[in-house]
Protein backbone atom coordinates (compact mmCIF):
# COMPACT_ATOMS: atom_id res chain seq x y z
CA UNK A 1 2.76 20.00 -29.25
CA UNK A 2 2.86 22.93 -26.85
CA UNK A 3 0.95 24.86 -29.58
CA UNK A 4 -1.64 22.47 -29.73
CA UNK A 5 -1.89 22.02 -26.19
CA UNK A 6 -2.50 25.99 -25.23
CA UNK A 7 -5.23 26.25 -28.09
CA UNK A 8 -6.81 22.90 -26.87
CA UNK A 9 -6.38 24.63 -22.68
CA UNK A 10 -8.35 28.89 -24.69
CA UNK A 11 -9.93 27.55 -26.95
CA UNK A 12 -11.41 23.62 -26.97
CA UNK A 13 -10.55 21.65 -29.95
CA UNK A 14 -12.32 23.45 -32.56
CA UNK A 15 -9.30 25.61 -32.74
CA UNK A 16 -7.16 22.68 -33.19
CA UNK A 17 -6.66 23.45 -37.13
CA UNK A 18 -3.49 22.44 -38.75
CA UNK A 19 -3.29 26.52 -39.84
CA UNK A 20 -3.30 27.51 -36.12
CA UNK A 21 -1.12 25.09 -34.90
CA UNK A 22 1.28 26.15 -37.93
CA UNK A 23 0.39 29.47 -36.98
CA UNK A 24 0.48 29.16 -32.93
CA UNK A 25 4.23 27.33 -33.00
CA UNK A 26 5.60 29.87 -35.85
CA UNK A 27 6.09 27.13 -38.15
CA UNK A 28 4.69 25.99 -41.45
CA UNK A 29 1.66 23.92 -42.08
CA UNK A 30 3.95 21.18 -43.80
CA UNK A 31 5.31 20.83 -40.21
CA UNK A 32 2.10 19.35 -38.70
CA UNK A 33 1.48 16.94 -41.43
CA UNK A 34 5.43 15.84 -41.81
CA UNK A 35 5.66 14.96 -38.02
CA UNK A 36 2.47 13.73 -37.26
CA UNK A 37 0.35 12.94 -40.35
CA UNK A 38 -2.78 15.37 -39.61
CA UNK A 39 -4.45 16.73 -36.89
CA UNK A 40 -6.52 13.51 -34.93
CA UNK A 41 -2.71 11.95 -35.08
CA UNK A 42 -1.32 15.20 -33.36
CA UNK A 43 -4.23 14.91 -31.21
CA UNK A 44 -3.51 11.62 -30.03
CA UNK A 45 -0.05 12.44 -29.54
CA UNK A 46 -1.16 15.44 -27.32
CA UNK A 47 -3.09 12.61 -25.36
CA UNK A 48 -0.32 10.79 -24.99
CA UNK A 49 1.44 13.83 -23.12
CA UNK A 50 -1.46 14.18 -20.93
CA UNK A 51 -0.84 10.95 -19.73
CA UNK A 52 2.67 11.52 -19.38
CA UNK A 53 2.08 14.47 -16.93
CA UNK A 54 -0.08 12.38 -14.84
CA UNK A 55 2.43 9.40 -14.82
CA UNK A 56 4.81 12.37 -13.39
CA UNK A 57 2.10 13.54 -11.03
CA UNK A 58 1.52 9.95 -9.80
CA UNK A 59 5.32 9.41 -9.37
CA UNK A 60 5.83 12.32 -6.98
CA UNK A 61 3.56 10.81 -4.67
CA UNK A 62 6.14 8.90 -2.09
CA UNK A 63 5.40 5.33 -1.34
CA UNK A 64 4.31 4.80 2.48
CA UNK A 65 2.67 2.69 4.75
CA UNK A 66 -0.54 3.97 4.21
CA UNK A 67 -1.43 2.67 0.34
CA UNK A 68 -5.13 4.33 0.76
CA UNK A 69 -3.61 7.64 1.71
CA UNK A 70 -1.24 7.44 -1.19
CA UNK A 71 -4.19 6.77 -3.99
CA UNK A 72 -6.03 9.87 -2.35
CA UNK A 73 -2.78 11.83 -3.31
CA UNK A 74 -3.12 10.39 -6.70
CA UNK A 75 -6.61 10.74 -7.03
CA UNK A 76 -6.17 14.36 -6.03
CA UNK A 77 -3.34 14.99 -8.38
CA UNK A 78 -5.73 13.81 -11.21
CA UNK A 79 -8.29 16.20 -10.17
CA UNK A 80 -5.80 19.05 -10.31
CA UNK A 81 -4.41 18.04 -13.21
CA UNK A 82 -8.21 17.63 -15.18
CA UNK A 83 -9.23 21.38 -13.65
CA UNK A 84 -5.80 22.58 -15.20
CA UNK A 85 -6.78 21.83 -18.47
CA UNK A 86 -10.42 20.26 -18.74
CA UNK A 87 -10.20 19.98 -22.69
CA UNK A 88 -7.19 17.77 -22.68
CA UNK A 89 -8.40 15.52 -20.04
CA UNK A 90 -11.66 14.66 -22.46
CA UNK A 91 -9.63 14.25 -24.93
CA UNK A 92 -7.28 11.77 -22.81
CA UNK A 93 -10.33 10.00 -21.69
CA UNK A 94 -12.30 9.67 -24.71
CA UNK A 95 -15.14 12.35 -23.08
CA UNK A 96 -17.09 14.77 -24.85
CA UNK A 97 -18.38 16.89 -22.01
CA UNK A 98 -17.18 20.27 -23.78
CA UNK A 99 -16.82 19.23 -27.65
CA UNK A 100 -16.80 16.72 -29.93
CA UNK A 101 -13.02 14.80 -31.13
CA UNK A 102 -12.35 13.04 -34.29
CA UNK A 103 -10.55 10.17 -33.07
CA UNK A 104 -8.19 8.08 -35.63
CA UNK A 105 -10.39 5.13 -37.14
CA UNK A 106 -7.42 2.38 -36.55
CA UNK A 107 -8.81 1.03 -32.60
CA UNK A 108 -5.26 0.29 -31.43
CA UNK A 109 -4.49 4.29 -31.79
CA UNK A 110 -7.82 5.33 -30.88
CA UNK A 111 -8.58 3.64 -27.43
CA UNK A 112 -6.35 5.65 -24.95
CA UNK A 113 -6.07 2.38 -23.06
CA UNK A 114 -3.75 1.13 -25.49
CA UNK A 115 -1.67 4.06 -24.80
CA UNK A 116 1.85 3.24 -23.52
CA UNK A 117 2.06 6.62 -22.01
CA UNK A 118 -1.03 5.80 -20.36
CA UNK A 119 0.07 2.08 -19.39
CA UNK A 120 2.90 3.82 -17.49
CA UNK A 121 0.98 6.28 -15.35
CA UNK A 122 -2.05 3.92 -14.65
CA UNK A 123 0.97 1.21 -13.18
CA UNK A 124 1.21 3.36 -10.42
CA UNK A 125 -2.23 3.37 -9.42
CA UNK A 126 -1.76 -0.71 -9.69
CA UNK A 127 1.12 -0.63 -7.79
CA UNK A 128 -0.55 0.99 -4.85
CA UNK A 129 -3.36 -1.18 -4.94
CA UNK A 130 -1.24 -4.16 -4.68
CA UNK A 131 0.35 -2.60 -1.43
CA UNK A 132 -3.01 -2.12 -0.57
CA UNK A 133 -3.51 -6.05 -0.59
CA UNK A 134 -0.53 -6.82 1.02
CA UNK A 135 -1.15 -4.68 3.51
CA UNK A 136 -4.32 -6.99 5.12
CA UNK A 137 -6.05 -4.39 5.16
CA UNK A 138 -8.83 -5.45 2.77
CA UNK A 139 -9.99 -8.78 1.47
CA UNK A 140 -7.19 -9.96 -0.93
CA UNK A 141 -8.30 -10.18 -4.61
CA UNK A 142 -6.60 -9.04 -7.62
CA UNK A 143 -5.47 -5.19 -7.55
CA UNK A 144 -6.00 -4.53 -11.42
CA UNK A 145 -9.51 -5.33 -10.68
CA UNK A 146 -9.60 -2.76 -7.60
CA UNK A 147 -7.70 -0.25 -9.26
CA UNK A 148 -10.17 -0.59 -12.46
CA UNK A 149 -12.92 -0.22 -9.54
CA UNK A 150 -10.75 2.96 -8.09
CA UNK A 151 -10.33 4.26 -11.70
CA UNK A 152 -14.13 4.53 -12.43
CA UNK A 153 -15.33 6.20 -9.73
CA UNK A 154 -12.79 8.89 -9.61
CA UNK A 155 -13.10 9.62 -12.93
CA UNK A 156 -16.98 9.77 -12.51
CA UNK A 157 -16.30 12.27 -9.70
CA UNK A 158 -13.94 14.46 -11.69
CA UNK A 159 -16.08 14.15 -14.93
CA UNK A 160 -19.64 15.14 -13.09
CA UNK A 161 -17.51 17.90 -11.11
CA UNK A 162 -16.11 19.67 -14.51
CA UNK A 163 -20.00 19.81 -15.62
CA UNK A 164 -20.54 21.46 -12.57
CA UNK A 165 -22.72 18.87 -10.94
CA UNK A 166 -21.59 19.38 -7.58
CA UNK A 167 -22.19 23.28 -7.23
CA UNK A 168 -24.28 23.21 -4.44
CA UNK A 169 -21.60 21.80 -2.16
CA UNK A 170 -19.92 24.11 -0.37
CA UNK A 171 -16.76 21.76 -0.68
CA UNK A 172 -17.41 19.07 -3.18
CA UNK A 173 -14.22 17.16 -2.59
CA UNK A 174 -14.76 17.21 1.31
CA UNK A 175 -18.34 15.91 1.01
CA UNK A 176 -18.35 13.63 -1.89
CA UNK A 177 -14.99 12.48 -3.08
CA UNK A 178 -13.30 11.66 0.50
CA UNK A 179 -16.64 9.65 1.79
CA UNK A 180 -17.22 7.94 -1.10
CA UNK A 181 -13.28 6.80 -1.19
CA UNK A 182 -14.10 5.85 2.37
CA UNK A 183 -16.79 3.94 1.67
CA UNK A 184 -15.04 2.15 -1.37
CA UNK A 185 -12.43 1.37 1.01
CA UNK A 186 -15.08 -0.14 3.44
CA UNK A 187 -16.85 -2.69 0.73
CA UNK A 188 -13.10 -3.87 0.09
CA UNK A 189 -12.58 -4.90 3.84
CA UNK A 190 -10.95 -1.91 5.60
CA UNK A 191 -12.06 -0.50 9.43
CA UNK A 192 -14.13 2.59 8.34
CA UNK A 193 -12.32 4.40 11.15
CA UNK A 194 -8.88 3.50 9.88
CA UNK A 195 -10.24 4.17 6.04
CA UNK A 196 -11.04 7.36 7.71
CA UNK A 197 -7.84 7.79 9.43
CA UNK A 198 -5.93 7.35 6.24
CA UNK A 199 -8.06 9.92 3.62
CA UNK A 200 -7.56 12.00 6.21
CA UNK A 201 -3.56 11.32 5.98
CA UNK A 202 -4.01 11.38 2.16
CA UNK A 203 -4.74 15.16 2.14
CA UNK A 204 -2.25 15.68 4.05
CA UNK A 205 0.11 13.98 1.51
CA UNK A 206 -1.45 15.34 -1.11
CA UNK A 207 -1.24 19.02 0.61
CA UNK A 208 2.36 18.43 1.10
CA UNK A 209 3.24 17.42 -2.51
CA UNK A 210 1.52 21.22 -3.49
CA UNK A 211 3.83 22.70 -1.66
CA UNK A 212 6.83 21.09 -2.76
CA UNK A 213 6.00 21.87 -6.47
């Protein structure tokens, strides 16, 4: 897995070869196929640990009273996670921005959505959202449909800023990401000056959290 991971993070998946990952983790080619099966399975078990490392990142950001400033944390934990290693985050999200995956054929192992791993880490985005409701704060409705809401455009963001979309911006996060949060947090209901208030807060957070790792 670690093998697979670091030639995914040099290399994209074209190096992802059952010889090099034999070769990478000082093992024997039987290896790959006798724990996993072939290479898309070990692929979507590297997916699977993606997930897992942004259930972790999601889970060190502390529950408060502010539920917007917490899902800036976690949006910006995502980001840093994705610019980390932009190959495994296409590959967790089914993207082909730098290459081109062969996915297993069977749809239940295919679809990362089906993903336990990724089940896990998306239930704390949920989970904030539904403070977010009880908070008043926005018009109550049901929080796996705004965290599916929250989910797409962050992920738009972070895909469109790995192509390098946002290059003329002098600080892309600062003049796209936060306003358009704010703004998705104004359609739901909230004061724009308290949505403000509260991505403002979120950086913070999400500042302090760096520092602590």
């Amino acid at each position: 897995m670690r093998a697979a991971i670091g030639l995914l993070a040099e290399q994209g998946p074209s190096a992802l070869k059952v010889r090099a990952v034999a070769s990478a983790s000082g093992l024997s080619t039987m290896v790959v196929y006798s724990h996993f099966g072939g290479i898309p399975e070990l692929m979507s078990a590297v997916a699977d640990h993606g997930f897992k490392e942004l259930g972790r990142a999601f889970a060190q950001v502390p529950v408060t009273k502010d539920p917007i400033a917490e899902l800036l944390a976690m949006n910006l934990s995502c980001r840093r996670l994705a610019r980390e290693n932009p190959h495994l985050y296409d590959l967790m999200f089914g993207l082909s921005t730098r290459a081109t995956y062969r996915p297993l054929p069977e749809a239940d192992l295919r679809l990362s959505g089906h993903s336990p791993a990724f089940r896990e880490a998306h239930a704390h985005v949920t989970a904030a959202c539904e403070r977010l409701v009880e908070s008043g704060r926005v018009e109550r409705q049901e929080p796996e449909v705004i965290a599916a809401q929250l989910w797409s455009f962050v992920h738009g963001y972070i895909t469109l800023e790995l192509a390098e979309h946002f290059v003329e911006f002098d600080d892309a996060v600062v003049q796209v990401l936060l306003p358009m949060g704010v703004n998705f947090c104004v359609g739901l209901g909230d004061k724009r000056e308290r949505a403000e208030a509260s991505h403002e807060a979120g950086l913070r957070l999400y500042d302090s959290i760096v520092q602590g790792r």
